[in-house]
PDB file of N, CA and C in Angstrom:
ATOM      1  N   UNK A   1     -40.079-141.672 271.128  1.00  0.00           N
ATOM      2  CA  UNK A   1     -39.717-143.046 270.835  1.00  0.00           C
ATOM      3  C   UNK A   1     -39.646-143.801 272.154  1.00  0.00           C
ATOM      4  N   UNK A   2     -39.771-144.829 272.224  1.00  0.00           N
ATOM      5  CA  UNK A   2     -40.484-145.495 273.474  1.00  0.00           C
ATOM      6  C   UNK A   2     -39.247-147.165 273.395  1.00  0.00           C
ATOM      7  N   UNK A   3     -39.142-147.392 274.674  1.00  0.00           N
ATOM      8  CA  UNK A   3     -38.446-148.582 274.153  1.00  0.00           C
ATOM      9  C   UNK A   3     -38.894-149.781 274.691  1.00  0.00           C
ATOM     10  N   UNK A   4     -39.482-151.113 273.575  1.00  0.00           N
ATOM     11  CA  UNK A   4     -40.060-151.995 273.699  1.00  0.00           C
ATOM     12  C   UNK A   4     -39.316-152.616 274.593  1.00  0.00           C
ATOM     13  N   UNK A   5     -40.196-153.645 275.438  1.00  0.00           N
ATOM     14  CA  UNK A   5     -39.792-154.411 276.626  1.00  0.00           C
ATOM     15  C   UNK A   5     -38.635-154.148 277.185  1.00  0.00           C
ATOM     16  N   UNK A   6     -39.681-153.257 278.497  1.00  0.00           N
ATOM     17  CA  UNK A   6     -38.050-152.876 279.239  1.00  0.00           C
ATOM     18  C   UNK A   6     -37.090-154.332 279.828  1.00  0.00           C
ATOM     19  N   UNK A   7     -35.979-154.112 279.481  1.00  0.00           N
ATOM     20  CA  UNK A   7     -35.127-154.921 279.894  1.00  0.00           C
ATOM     21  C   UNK A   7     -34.534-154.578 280.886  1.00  0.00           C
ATOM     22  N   UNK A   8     -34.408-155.799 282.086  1.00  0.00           N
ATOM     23  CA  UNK A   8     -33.955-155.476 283.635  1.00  0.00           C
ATOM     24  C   UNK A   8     -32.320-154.934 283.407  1.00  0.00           C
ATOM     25  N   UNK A   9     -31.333-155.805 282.195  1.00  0.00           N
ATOM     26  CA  UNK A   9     -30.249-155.323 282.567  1.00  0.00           C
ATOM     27  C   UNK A   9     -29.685-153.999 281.584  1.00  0.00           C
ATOM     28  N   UNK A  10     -31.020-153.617 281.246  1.00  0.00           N
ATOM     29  CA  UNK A  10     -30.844-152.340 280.570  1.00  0.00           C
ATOM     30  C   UNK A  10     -31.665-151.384 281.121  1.00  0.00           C
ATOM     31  N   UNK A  11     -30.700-149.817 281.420  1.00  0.00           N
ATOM     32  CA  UNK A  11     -31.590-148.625 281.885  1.00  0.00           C
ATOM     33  C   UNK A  11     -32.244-148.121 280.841  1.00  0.00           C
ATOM     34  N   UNK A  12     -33.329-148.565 281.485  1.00  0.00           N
ATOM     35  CA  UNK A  12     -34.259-148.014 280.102  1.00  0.00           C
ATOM     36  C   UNK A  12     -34.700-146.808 279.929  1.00  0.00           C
ATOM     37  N   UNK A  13     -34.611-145.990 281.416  1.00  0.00           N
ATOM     38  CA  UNK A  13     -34.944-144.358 281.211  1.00  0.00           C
ATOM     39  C   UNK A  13     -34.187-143.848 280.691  1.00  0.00           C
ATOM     40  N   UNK A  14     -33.082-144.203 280.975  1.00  0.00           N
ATOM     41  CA  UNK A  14     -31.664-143.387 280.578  1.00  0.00           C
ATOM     42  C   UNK A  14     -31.409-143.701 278.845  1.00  0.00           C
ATOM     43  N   UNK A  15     -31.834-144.870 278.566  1.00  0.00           N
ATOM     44  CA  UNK A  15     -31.609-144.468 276.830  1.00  0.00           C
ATOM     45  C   UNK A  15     -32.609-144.410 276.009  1.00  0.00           C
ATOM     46  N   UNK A  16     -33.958-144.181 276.693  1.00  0.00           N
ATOM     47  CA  UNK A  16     -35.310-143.665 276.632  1.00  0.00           C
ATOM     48  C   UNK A  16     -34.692-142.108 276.018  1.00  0.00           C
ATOM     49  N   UNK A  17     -34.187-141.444 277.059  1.00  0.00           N
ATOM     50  CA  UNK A  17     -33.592-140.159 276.944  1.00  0.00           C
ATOM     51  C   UNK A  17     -32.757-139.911 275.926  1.00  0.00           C
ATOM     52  N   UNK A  18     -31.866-141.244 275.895  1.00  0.00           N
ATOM     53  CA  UNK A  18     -31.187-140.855 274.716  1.00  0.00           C
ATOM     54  C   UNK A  18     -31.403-140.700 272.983  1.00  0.00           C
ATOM     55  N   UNK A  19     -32.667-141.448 273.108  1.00  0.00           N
ATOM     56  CA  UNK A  19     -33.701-141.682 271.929  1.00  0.00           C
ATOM     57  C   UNK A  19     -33.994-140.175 271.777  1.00  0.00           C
ATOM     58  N   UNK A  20     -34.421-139.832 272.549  1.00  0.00           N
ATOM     59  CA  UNK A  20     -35.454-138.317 272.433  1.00  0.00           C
ATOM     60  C   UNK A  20     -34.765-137.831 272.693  1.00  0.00           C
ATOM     61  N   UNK A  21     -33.609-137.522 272.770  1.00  0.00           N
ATOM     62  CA  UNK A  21     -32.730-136.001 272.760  1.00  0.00           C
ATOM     63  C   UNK A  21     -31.626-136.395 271.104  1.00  0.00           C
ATOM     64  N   UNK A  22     -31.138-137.523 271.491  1.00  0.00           N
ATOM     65  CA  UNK A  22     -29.978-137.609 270.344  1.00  0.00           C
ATOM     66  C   UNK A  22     -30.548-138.679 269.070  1.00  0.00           C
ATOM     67  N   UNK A  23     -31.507-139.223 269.284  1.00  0.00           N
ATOM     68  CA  UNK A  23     -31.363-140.308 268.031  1.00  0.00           C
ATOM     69  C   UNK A  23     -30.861-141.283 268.117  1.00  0.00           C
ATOM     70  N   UNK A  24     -31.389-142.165 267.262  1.00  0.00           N
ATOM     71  CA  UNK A  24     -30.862-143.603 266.993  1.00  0.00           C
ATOM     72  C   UNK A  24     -29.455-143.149 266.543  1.00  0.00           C
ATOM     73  N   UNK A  25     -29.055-142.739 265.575  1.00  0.00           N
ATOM     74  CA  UNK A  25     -28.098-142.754 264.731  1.00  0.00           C
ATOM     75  C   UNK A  25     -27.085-142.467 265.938  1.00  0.00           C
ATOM     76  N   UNK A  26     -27.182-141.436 266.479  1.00  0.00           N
ATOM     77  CA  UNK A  26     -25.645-141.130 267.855  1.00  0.00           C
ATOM     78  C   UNK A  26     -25.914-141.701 268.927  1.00  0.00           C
ATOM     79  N   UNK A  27     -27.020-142.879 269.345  1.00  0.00           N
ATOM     80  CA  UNK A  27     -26.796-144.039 270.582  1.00  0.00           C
ATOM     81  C   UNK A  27     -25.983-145.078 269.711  1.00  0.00           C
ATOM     82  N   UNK A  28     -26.175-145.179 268.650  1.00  0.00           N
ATOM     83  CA  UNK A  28     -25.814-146.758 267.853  1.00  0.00           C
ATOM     84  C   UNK A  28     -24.147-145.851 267.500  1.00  0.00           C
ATOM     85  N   UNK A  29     -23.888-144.541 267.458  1.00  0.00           N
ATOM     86  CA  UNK A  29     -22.407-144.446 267.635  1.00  0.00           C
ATOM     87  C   UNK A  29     -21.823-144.624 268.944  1.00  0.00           C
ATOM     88  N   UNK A  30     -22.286-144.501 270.360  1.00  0.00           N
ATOM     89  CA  UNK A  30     -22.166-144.357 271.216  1.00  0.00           C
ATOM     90  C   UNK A  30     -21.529-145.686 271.509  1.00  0.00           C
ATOM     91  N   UNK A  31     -22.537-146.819 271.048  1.00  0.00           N
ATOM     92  CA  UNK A  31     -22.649-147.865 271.586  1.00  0.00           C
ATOM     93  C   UNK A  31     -21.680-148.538 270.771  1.00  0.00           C
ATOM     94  N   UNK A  32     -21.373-148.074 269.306  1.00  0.00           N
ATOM     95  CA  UNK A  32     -20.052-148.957 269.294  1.00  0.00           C
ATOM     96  C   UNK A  32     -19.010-148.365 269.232  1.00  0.00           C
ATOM     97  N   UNK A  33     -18.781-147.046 269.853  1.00  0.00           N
ATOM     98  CA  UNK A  33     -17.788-146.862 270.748  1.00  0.00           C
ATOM     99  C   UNK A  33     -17.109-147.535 272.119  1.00  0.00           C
ATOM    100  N   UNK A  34     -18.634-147.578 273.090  1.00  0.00           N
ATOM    101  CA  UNK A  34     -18.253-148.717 274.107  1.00  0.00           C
ATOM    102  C   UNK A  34     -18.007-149.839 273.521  1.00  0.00           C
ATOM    103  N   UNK A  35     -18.599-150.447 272.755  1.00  0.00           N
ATOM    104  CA  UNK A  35     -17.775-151.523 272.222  1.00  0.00           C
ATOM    105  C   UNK A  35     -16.198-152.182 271.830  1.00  0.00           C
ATOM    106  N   UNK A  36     -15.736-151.227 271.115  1.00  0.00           N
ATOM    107  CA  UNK A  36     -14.677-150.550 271.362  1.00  0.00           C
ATOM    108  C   UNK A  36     -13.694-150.353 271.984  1.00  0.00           C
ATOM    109  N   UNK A  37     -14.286-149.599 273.150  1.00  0.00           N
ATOM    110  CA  UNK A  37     -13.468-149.224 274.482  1.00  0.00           C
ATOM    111  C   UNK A  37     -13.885-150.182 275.097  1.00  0.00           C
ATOM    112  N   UNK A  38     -14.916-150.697 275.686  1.00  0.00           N
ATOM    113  CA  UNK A  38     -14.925-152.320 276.484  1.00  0.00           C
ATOM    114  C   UNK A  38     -13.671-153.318 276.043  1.00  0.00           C
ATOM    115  N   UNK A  39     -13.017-153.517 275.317  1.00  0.00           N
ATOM    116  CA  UNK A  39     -11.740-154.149 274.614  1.00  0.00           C
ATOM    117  C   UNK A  39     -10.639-153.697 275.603  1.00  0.00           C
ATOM    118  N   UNK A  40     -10.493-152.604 275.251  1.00  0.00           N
ATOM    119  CA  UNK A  40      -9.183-151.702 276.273  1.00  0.00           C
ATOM    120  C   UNK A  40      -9.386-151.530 277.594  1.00  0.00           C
ATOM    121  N   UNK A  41     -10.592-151.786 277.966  1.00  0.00           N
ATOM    122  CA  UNK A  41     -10.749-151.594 279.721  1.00  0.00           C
ATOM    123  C   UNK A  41     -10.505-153.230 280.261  1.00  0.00           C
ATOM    124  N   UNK A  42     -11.401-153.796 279.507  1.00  0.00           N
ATOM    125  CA  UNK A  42     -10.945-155.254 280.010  1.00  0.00           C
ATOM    126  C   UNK A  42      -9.457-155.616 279.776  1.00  0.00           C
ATOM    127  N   UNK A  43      -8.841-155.122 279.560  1.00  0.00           N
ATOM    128  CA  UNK A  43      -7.421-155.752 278.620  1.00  0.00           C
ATOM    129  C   UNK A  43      -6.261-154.318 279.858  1.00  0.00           C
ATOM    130  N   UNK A  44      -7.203-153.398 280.233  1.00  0.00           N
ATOM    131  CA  UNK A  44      -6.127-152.721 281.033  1.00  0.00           C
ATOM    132  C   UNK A  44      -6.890-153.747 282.843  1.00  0.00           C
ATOM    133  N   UNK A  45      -7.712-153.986 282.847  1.00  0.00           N
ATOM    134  CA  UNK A  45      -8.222-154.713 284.261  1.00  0.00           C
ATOM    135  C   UNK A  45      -7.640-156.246 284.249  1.00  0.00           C
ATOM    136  N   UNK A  46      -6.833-156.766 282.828  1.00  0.00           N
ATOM    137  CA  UNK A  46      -6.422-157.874 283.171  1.00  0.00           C
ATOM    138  C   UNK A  46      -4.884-157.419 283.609  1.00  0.00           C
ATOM    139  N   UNK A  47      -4.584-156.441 282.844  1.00  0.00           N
ATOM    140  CA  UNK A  47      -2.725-156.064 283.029  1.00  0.00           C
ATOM    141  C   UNK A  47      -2.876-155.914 284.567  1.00  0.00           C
ATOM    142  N   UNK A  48      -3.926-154.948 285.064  1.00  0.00           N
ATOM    143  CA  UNK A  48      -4.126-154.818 286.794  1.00  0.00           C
ATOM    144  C   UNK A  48      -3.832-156.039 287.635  1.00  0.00           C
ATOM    145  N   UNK A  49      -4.356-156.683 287.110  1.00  0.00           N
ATOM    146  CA  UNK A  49      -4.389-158.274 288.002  1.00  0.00           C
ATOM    147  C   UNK A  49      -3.724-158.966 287.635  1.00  0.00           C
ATOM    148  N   UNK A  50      -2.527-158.963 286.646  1.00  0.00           N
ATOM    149  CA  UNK A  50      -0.990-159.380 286.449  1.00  0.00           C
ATOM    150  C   UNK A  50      -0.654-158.412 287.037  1.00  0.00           C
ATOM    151  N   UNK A  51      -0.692-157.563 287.283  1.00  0.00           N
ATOM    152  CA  UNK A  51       0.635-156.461 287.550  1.00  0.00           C
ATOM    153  C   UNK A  51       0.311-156.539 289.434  1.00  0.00           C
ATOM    154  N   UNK A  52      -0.786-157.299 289.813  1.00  0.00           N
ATOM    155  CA  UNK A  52      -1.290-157.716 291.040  1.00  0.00           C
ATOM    156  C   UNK A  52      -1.295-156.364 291.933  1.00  0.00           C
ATOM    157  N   UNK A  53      -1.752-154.995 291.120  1.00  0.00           N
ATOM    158  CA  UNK A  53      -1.612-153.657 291.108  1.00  0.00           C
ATOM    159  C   UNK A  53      -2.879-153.094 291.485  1.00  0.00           C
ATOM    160  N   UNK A  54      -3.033-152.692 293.016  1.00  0.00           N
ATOM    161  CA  UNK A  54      -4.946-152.863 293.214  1.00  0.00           C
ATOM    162  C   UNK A  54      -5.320-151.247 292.892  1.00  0.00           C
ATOM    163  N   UNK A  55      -4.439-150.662 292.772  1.00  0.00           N
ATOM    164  CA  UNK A  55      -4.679-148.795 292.418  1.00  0.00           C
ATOM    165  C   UNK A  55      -4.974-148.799 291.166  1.00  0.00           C
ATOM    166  N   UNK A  56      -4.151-149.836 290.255  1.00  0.00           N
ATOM    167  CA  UNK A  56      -4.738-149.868 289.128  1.00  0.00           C
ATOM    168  C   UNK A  56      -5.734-150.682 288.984  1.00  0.00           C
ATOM    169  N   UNK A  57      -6.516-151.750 289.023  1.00  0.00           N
ATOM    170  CA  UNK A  57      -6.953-152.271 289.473  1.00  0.00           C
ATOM    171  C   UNK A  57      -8.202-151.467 289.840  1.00  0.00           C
ATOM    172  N   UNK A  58      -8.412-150.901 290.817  1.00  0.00           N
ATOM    173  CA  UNK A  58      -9.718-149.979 290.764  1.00  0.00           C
ATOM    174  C   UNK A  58      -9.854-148.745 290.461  1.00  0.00           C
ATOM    175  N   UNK A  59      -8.501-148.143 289.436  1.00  0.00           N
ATOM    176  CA  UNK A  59      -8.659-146.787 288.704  1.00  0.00           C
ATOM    177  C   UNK A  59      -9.304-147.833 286.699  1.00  0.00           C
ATOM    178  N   UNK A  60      -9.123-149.026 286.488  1.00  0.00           N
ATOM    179  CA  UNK A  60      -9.585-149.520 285.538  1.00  0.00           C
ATOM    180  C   UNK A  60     -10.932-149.744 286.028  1.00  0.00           C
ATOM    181  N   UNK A  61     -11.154-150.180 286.833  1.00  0.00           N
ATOM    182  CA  UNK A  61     -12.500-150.298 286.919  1.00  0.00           C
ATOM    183  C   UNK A  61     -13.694-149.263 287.209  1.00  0.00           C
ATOM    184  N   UNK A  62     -12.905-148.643 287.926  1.00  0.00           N
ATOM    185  CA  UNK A  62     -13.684-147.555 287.992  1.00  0.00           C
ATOM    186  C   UNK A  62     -14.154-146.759 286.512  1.00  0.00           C
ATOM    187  N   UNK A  63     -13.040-146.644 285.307  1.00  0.00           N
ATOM    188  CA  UNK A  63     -13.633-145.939 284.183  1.00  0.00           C
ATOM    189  C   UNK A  63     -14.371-146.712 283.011  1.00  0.00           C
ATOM    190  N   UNK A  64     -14.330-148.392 283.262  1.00  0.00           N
ATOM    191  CA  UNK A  64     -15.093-148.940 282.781  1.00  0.00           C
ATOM    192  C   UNK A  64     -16.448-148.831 283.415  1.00  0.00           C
ATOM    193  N   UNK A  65     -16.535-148.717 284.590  1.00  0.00           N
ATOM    194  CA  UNK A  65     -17.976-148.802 285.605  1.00  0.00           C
ATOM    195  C   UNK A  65     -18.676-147.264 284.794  1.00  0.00           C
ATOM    196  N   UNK A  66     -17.794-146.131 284.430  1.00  0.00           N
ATOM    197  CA  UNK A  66     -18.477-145.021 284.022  1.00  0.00           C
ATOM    198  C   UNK A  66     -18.697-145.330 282.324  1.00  0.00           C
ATOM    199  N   UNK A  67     -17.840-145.800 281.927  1.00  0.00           N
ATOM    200  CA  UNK A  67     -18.535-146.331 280.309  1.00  0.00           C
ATOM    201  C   UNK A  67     -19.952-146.851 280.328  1.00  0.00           C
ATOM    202  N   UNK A  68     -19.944-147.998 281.452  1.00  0.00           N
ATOM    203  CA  UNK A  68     -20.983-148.850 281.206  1.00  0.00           C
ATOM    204  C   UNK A  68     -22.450-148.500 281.815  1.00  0.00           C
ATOM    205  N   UNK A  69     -22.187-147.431 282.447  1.00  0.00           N
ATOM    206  CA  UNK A  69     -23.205-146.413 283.391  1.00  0.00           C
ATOM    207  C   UNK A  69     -23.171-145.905 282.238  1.00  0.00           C
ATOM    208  N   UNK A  70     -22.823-145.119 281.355  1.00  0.00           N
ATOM    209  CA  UNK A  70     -23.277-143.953 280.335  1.00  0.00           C
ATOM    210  C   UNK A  70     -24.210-144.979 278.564  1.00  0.00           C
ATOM    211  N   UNK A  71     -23.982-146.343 279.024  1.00  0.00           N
ATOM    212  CA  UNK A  71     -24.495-146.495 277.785  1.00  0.00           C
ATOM    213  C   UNK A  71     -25.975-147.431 278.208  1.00  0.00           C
ATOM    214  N   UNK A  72     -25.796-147.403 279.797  1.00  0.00           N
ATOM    215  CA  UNK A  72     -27.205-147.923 279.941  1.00  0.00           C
ATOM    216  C   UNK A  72     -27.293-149.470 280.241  1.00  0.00           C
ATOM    217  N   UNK A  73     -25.838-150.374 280.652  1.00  0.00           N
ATOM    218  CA  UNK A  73     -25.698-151.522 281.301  1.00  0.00           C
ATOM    219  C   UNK A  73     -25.756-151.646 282.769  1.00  0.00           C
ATOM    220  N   UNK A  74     -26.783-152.147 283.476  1.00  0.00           N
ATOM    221  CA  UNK A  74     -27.031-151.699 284.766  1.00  0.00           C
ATOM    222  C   UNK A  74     -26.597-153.000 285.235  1.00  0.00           C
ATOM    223  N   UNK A  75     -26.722-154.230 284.771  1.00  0.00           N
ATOM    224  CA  UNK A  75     -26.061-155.361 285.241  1.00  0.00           C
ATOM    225  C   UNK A  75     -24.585-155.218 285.589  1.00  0.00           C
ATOM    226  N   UNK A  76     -24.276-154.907 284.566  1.00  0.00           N
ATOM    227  CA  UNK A  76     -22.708-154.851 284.052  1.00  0.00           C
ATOM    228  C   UNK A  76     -22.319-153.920 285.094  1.00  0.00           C
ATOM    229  N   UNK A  77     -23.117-152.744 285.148  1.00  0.00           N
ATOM    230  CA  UNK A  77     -22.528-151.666 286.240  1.00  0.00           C
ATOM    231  C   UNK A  77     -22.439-152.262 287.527  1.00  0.00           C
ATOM    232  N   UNK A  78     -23.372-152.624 288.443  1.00  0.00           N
ATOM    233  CA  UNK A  78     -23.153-153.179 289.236  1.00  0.00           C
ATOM    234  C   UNK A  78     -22.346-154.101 289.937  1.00  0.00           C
ATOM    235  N   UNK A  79     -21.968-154.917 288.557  1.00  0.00           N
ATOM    236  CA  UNK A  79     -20.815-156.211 289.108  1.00  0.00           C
ATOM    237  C   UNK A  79     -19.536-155.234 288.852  1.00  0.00           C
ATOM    238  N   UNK A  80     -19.304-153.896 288.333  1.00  0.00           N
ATOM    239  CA  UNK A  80     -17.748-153.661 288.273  1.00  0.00           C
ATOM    240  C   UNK A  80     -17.961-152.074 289.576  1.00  0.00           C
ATOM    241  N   UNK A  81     -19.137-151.903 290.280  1.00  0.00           N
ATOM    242  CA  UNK A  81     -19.481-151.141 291.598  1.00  0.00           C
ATOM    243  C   UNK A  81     -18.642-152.281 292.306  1.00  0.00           C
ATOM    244  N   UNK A  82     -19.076-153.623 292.704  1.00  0.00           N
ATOM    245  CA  UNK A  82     -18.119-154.373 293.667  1.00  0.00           C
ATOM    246  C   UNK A  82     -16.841-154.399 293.385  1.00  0.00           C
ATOM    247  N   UNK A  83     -16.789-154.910 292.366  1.00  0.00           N
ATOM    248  CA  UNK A  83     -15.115-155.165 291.808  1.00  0.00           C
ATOM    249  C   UNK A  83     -14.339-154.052 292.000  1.00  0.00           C
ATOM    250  N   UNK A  84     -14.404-152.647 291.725  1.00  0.00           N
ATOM    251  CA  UNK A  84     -13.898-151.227 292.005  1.00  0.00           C
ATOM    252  C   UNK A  84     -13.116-151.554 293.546  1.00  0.00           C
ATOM    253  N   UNK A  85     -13.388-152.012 294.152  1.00  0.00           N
ATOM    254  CA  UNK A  85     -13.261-151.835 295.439  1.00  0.00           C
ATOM    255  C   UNK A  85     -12.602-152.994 296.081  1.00  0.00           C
ATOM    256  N   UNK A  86     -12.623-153.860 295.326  1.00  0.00           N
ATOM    257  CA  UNK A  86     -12.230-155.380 295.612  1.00  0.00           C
ATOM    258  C   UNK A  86     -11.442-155.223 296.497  1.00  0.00           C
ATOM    259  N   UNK A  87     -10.899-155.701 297.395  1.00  0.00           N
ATOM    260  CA  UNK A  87      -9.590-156.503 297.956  1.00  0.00           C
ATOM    261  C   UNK A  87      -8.917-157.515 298.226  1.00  0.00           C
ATOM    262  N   UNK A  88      -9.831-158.597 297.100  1.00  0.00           N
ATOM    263  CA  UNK A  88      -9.986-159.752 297.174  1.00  0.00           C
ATOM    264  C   UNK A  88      -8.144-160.299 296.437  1.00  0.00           C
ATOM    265  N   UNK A  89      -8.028-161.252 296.996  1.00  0.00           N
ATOM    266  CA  UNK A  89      -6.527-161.851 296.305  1.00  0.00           C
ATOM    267  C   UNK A  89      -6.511-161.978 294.558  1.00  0.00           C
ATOM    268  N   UNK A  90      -5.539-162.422 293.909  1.00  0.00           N
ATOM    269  CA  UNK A  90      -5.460-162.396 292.643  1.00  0.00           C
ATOM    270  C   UNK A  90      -6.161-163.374 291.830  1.00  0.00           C
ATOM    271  N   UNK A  91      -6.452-164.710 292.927  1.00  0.00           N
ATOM    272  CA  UNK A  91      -7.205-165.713 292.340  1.00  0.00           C
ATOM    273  C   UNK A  91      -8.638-165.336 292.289  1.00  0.00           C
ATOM    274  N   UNK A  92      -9.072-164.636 293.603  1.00  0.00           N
ATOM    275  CA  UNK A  92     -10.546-164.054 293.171  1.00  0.00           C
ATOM    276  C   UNK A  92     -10.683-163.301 292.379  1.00  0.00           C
ATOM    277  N   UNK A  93      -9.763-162.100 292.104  1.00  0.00           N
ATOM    278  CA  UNK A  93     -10.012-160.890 291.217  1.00  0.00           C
ATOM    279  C   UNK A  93     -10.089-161.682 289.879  1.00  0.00           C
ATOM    280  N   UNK A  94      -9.473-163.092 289.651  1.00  0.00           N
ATOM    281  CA  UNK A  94      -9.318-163.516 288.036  1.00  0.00           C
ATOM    282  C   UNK A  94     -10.432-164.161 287.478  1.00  0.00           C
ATOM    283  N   UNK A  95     -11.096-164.463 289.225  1.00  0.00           N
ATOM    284  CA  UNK A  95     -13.268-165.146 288.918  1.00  0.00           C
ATOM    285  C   UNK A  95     -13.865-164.023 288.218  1.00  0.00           C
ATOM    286  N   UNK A  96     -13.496-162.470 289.312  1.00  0.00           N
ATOM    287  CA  UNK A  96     -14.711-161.550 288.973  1.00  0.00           C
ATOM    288  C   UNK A  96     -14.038-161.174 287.426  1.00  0.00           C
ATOM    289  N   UNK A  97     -13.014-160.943 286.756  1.00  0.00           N
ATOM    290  CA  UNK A  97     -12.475-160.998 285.705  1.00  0.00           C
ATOM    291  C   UNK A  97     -13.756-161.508 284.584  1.00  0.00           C
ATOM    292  N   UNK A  98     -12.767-162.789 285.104  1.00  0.00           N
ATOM    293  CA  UNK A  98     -14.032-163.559 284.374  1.00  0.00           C
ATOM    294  C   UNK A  98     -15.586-163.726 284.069  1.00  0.00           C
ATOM    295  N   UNK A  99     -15.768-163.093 285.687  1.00  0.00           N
ATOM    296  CA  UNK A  99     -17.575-163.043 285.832  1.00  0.00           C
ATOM    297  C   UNK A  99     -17.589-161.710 284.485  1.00  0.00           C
ATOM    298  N   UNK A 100     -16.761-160.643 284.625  1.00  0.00           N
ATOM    299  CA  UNK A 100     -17.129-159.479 284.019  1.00  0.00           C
ATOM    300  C   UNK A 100     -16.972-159.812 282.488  1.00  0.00           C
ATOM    301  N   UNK A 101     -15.925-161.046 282.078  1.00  0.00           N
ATOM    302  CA  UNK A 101     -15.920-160.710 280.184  1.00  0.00           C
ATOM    303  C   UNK A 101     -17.197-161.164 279.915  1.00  0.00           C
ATOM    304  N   UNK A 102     -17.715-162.384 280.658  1.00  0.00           N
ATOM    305  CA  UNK A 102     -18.932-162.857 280.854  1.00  0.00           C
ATOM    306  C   UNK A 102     -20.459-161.858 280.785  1.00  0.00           C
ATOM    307  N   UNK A 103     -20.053-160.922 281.272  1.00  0.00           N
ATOM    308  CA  UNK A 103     -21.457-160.193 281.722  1.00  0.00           C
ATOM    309  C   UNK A 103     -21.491-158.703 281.147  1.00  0.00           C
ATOM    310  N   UNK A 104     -20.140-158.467 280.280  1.00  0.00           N
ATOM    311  CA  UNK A 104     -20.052-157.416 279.482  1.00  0.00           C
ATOM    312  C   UNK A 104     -20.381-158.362 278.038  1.00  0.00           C
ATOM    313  N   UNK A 105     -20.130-158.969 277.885  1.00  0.00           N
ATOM    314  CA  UNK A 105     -20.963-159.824 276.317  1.00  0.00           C
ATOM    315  C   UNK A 105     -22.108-160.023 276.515  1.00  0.00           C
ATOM    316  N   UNK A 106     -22.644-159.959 277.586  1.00  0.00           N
ATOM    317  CA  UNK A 106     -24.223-160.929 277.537  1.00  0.00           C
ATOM    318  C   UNK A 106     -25.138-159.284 277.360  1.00  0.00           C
ATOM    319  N   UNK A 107     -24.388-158.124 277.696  1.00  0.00           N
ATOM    320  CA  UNK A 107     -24.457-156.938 277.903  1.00  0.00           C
ATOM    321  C   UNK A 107     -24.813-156.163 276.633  1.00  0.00           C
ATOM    322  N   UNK A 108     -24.062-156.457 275.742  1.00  0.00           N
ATOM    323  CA  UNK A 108     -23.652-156.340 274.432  1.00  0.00           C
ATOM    324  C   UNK A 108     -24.543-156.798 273.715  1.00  0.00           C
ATOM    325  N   UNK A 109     -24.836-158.294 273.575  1.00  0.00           N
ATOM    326  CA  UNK A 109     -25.757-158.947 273.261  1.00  0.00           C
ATOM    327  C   UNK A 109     -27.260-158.204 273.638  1.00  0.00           C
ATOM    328  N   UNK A 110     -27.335-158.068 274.733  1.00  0.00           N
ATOM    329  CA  UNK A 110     -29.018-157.130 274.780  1.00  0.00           C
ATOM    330  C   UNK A 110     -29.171-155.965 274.425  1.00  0.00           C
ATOM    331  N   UNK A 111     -27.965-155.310 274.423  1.00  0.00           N
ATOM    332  CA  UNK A 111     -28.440-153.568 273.695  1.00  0.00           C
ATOM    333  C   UNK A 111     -28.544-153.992 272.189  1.00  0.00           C
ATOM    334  N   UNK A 112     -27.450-154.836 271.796  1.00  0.00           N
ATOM    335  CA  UNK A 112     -27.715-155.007 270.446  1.00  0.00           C
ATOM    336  C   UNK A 112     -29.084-155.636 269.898  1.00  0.00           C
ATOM    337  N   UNK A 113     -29.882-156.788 270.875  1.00  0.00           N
ATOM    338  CA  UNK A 113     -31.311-156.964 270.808  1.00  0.00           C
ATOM    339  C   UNK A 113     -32.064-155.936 270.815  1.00  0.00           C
ATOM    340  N   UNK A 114     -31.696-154.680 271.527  1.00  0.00           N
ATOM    341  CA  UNK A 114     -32.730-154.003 272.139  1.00  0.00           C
ATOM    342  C   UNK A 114     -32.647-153.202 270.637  1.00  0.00           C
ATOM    343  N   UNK A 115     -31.426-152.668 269.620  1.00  0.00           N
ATOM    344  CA  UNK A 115     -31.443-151.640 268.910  1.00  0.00           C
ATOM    345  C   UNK A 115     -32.214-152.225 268.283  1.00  0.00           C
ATOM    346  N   UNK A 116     -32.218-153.763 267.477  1.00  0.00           N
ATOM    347  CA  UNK A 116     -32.946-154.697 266.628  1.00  0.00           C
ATOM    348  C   UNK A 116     -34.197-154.203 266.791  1.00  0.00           C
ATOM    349  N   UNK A 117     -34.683-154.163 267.870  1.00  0.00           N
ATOM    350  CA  UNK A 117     -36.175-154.221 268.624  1.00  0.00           C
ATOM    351  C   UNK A 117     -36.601-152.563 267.645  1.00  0.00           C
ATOM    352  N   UNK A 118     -36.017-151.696 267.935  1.00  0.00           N
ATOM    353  CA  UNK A 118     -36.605-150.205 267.974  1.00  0.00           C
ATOM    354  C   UNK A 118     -37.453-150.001 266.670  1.00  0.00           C
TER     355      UNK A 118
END
């Protein structure tokens, strides 16, 4: 199974692979699992940045960065690779916040194009 128009902010080898080893049926569970769990990571990365708590803060980001690496968001991965590490004050961390609910929906939105597509 092959996946139509590779999309830049989707790894396309990686759920190329997941086609041909597991199936549609257990990526499309996968994926709304992250769905799911994208809820609770964003919602523990906002308590981080109230709690103005940078250990937490990049122990949340860090296990959202591995959600979003395992389902094949390479955009998404990338902007929470910087953020992991941030040391930026509370007013910046609440942009990249924002950049991220932003860029985990638009995220969402293309795998869910992409399953449409198959």
């Amino acid at each position: 199974m092959n996946i139509p128009n590779e999309l830049p902010v989707l790894d396309s080898k990686l759920l190329n692979g997941y086609l041909e080893t597991l199936g549609r049926d257990i990526v499309e569970q996968m994926f709304a699992l992250y769905c799911q769990q994208s809820a609770v990571y964003l919602n523990d990365i906002e308590s981080a940045l109230l709690d103005d708590s940078s250990e937490k803060w990049q122990e949340y980001c860090h296990k959202m960065k591995g959600a979003v690496g395992s389902v094949g968001l390479k955009v998404l991965h990338g902007h929470l690779v910087s953020m992991e590490k941030s040391t930026e004050d509370k007013n910046k961390k609440a942009q990249l916040l924002s950049e991220l609910i932003r860029h985990n929906q638009q995220g969402i939105d293309d795998f869910k194009g992409w399953l449409k597509n198959l």
